[in-house]
Protein backbone atom coordinates (compact mmCIF):
# COMPACT_ATOMS: atom_id res chain seq x y z
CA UNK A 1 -9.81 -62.68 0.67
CA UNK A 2 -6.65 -60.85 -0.12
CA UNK A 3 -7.78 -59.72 -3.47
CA UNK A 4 -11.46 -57.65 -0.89
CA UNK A 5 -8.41 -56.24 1.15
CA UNK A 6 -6.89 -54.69 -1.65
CA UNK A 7 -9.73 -53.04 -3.16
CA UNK A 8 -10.97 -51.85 0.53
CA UNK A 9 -7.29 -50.38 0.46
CA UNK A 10 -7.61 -48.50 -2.76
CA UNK A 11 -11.01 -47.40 -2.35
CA UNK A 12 -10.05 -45.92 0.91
CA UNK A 13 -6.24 -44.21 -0.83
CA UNK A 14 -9.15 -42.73 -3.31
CA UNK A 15 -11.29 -41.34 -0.72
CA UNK A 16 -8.98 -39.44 1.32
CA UNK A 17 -6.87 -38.11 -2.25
CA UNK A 18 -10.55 -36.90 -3.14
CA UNK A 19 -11.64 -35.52 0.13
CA UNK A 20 -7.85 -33.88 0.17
CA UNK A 21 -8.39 -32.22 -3.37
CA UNK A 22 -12.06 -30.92 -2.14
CA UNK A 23 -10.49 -29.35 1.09
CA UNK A 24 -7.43 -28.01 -0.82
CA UNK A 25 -9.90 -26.02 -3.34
CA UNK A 26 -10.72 -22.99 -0.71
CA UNK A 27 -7.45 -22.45 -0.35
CA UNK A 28 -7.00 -20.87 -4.06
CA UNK A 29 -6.82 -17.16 -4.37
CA UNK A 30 -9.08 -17.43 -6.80
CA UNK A 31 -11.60 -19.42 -5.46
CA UNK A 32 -13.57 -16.62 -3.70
CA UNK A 33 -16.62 -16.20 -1.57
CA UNK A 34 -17.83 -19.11 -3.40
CA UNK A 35 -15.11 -21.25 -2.51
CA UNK A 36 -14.81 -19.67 1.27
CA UNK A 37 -11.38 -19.06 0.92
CA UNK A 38 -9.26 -16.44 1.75
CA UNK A 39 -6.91 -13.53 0.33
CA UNK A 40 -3.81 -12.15 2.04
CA UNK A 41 -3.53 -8.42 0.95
CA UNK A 42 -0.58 -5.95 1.99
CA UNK A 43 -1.07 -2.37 3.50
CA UNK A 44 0.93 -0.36 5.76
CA UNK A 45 -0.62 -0.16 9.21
CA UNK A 46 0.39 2.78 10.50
CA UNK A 47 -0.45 5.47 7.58
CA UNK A 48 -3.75 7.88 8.53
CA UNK A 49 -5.99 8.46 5.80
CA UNK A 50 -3.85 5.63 3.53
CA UNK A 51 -3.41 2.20 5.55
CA UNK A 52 -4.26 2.27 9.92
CA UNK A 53 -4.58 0.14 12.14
CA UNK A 54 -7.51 1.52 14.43
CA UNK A 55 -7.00 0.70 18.09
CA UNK A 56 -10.24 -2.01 17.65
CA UNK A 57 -7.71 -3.64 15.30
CA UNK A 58 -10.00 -2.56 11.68
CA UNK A 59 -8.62 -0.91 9.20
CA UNK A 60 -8.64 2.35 7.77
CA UNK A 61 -7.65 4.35 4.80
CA UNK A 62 -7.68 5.03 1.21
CA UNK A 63 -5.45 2.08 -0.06
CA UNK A 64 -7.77 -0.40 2.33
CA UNK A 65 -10.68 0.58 0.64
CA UNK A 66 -9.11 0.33 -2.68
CA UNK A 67 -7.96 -2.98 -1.61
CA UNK A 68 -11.34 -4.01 -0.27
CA UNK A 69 -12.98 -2.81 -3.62
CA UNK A 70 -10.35 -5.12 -5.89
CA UNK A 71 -10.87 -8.09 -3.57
CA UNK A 72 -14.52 -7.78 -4.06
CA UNK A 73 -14.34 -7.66 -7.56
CA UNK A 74 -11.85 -10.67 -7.24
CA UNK A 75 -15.12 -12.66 -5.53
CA UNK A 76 -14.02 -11.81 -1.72
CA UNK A 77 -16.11 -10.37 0.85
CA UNK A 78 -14.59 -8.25 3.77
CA UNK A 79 -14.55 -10.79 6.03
CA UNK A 80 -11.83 -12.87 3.56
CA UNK A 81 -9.73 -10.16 3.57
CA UNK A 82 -6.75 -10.93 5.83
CA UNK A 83 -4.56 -7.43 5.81
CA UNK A 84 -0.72 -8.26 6.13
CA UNK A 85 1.49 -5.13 7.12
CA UNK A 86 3.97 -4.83 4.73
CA UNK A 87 6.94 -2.07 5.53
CA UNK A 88 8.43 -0.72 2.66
CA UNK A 89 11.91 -1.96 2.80
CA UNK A 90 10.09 -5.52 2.38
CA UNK A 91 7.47 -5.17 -0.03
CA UNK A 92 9.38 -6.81 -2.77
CA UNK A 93 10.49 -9.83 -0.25
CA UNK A 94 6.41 -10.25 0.56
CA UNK A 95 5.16 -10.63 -3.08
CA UNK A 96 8.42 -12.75 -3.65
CA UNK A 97 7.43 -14.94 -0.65
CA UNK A 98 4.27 -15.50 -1.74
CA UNK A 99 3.29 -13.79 1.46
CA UNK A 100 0.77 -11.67 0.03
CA UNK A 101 -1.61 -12.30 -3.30
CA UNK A 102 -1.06 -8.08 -4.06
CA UNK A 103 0.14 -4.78 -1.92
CA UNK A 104 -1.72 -1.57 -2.24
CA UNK A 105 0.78 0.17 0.43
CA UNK A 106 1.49 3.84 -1.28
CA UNK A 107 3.67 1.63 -3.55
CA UNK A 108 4.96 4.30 -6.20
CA UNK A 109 6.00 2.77 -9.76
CA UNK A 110 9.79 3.02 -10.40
CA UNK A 111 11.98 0.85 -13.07
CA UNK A 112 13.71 -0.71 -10.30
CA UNK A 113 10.67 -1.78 -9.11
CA UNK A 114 9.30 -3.39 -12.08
CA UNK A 115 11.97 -5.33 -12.56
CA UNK A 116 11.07 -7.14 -9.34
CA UNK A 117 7.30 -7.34 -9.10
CA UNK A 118 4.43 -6.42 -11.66
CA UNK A 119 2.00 -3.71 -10.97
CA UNK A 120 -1.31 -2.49 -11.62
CA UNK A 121 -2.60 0.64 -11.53
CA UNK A 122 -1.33 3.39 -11.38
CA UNK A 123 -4.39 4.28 -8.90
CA UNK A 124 -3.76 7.57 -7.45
CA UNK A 125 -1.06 10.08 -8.30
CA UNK A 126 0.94 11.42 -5.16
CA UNK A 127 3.39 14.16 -4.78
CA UNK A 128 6.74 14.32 -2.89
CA UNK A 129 6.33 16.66 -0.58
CA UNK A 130 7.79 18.04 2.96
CA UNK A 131 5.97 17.99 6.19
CA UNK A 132 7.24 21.21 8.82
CA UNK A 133 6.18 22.79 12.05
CA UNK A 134 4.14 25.67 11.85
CA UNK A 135 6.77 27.97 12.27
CA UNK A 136 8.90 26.44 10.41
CA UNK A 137 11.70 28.88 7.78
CA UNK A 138 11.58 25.69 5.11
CA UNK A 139 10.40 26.58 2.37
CA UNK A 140 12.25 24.68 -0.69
CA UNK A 141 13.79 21.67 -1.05
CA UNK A 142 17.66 22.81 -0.74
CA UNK A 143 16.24 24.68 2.57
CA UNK A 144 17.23 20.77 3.72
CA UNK A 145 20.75 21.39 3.51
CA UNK A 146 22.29 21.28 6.94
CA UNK A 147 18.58 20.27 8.22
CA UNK A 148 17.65 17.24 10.14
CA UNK A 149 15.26 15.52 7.81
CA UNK A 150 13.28 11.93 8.54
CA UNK A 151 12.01 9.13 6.17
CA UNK A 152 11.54 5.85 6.46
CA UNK A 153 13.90 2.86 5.22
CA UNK A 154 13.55 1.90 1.68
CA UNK A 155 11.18 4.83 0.25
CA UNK A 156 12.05 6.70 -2.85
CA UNK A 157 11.73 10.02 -1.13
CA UNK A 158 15.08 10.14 1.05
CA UNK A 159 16.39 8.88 -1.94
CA UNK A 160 15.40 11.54 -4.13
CA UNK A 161 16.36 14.35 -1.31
CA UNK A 162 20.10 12.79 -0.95
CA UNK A 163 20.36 12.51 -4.83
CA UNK A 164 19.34 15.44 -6.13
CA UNK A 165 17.89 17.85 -3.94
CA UNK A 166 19.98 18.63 -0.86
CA UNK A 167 22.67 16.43 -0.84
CA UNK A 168 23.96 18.23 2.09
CA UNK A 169 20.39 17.60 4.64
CA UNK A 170 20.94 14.96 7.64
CA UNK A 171 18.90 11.84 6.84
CA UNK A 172 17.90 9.99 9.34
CA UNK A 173 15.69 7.21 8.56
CA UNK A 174 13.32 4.74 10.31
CA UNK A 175 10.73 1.82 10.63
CA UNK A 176 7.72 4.05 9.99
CA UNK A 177 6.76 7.44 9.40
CA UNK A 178 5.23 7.26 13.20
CA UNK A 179 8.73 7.47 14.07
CA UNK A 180 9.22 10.59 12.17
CA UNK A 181 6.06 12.40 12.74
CA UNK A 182 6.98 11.95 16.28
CA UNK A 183 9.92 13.12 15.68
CA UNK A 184 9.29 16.18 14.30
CA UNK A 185 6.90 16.69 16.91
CA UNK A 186 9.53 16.52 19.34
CA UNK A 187 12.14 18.45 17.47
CA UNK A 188 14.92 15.87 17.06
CA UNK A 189 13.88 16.14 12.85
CA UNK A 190 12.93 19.40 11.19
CA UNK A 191 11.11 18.10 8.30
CA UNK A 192 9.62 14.59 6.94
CA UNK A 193 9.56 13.91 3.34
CA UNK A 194 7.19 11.16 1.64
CA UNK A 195 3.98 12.08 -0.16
CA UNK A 196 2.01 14.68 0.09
CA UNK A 197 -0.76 12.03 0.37
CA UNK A 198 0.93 10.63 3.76
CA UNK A 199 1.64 13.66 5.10
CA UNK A 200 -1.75 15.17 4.82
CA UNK A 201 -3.39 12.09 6.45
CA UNK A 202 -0.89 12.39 9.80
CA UNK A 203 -0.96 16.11 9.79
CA UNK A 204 -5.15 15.77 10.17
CA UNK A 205 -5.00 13.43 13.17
CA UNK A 206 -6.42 15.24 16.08
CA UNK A 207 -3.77 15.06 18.19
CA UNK A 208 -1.46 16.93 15.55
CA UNK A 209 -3.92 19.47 14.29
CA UNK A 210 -2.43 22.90 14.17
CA UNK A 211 1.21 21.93 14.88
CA UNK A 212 2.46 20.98 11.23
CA UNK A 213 2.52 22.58 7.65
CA UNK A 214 2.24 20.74 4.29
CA UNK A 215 5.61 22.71 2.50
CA UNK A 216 3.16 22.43 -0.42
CA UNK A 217 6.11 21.47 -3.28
CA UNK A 218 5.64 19.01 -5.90
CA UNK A 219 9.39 17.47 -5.51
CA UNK A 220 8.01 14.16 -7.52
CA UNK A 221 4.89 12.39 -9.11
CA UNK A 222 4.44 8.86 -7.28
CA UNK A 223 2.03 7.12 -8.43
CA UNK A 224 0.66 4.67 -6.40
CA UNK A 225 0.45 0.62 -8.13
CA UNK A 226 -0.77 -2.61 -6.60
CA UNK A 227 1.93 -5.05 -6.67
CA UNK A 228 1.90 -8.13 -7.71
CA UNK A 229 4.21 -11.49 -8.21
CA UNK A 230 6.32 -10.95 -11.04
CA UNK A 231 5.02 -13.13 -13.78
CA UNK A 232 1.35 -12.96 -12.75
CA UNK A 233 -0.20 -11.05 -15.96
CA UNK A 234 -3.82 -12.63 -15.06
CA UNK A 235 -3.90 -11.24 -11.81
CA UNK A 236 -2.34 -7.95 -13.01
CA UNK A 237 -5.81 -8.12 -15.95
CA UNK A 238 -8.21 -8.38 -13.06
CA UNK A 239 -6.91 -6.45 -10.88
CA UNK A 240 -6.75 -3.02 -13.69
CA UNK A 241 -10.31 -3.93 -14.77
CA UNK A 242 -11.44 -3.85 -11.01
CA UNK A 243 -9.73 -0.55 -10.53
CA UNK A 244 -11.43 0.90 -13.90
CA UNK A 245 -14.79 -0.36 -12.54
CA UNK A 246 -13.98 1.60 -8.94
CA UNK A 247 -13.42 4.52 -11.20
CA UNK A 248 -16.38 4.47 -13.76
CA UNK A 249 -18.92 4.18 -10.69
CA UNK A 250 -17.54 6.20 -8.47
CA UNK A 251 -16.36 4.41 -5.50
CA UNK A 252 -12.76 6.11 -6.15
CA UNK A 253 -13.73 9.09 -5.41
CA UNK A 254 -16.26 8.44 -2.63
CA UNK A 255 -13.16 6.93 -1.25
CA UNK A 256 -10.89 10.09 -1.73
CA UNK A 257 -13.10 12.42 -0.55
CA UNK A 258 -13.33 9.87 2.73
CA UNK A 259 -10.19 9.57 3.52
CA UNK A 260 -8.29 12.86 2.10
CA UNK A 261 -11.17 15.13 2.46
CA UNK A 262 -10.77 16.20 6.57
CA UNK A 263 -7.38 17.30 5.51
CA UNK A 264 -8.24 19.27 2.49
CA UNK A 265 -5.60 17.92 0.88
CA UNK A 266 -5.86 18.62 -3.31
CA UNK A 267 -5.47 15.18 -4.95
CA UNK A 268 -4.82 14.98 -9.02
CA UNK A 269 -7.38 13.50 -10.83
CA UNK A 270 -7.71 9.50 -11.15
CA UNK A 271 -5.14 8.36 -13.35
CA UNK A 272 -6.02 6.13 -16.48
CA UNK A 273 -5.14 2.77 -15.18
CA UNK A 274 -2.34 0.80 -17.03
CA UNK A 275 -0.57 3.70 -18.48
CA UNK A 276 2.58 3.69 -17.08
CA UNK A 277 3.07 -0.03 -15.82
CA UNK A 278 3.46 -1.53 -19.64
């Protein structure tokens, strides 16, 4: 009698460990449609024409559909794609976290960077660039000096501005480039730096048509990667041959001329993926 107990015991300790293992298998990032599991990606939410957050709470942009394209060709459909807003201040905490499986966020490709996440890519090539009011006298970078200038918190632009452009301009920097946008709007800032990229998308919105002026210098290349955990070279593999595949069949462009194309803004060609992340 107490040998039946035992084995009911075990069978049932075997049962739930297998049930367990087959409920723990969607979970995998790699598991897929097939699997019916799900992906956490990072964008920014408040970027026109890159990463938005439309008021129906989709998503819009050129990085979501360049994310939406890499998950697919990672074996997710759109509706496993949960998008995570990731500022840029803590893009490097997310991946670190395990937050997020990869960020396509306008995440330019710096040393210090790489030595804190992996990327793929590069996937679009960006320009630093200066955002102005119509009427605005700007017209070079050390124009800055003694100017009220807007970024937001962590970004290589306001860096590169401080460091070697204008030491002398007034930084003031924020959450998100809403802030500074709105700002400039207002006249509290007389110029916002990031990419040319960014700046086109807000500049097209309807409710800011007319009023602002791409300064049209190339103060920087950025080009945009998809980050990744540091460590995670098979991720890094899939993701590059995903983007080559968007490229080949011409879903990047599709995508640039979606999302870039209302503001005519001139974007570089598509940059060969992988050379400048080895």
């Amino acid at each position: 009698m107490q040998l039946r107990k035992v084995t009911a015991a075990s069978a049932a300790v075997l049962a739930l460990a297998l049930s367990a293992t087959a409920c723990g298998g969607g979970d995998k990032d790699d598991s897929g449609s097939s699997g019916g599991g799900k992906i956490k990606v990072g964008i920014k939410y408040d970027q026109p024409g890159l990463g938005l957050q439309e008021p129906d709470g989709s998503f819009s942009g050129f990085d979501v559909d360049v994310a939406t394209y890499v998950a697919g060709q990672l074996g997710y459909k759109p509706s496993q794609i949960e998008f995570v807003q990731t500022k840029s201040a803590d893009r490097e905490n997310a991946l670190a976290r395990g937050d997020v499986k990869f960020i396509a966020a306008t995440y330019s490709i710096t040393d210090e960077r790489k030595a804190k996440v992996d990327f793929a890519g590069p996937y679009l090539l960006a320009h630093q660039d200066l955002l102005v009011k119509k009427d605005s006298t700007i017209a070079k970078g050390e124009d800055l000096n003694g100017k009220k200038l807007c970024s937001v918190t962590g970004s290589t632009s306001a860096q590169n501005i401080q460091q070697t452009i204008a030491p002398k301009a007034n930084l003031k920097e924020v959450g998100t480039y809403s802030e500074c946008i709105a700002g400039l709007q207002s006249g509290s800032v007389d110029a916002v730096t990031t990419d040319d990229s960014i700046l086109a998308g807000f500049a097209a919105q309807d409710k800011y048509k007319g009023q602002f002026k791409l300064a049209g210098l190339k103060l920087s290349n950025e080009n945009y990667g998809i980050g990744v955990k540091k460590g995670d070279t098979a991720t890094i593999d899939k993701i590059n041959k995903a983007l080559e595949k968007m490229v080949s069949d011409g879903s990047w462009q599709k995508a640039v001329d979606k999302n870039f194309g209302p503001a005519e803004y001139k974007n570089e060609p598509a940059p060969k993926i992988g050379a400048i992340v080895k």
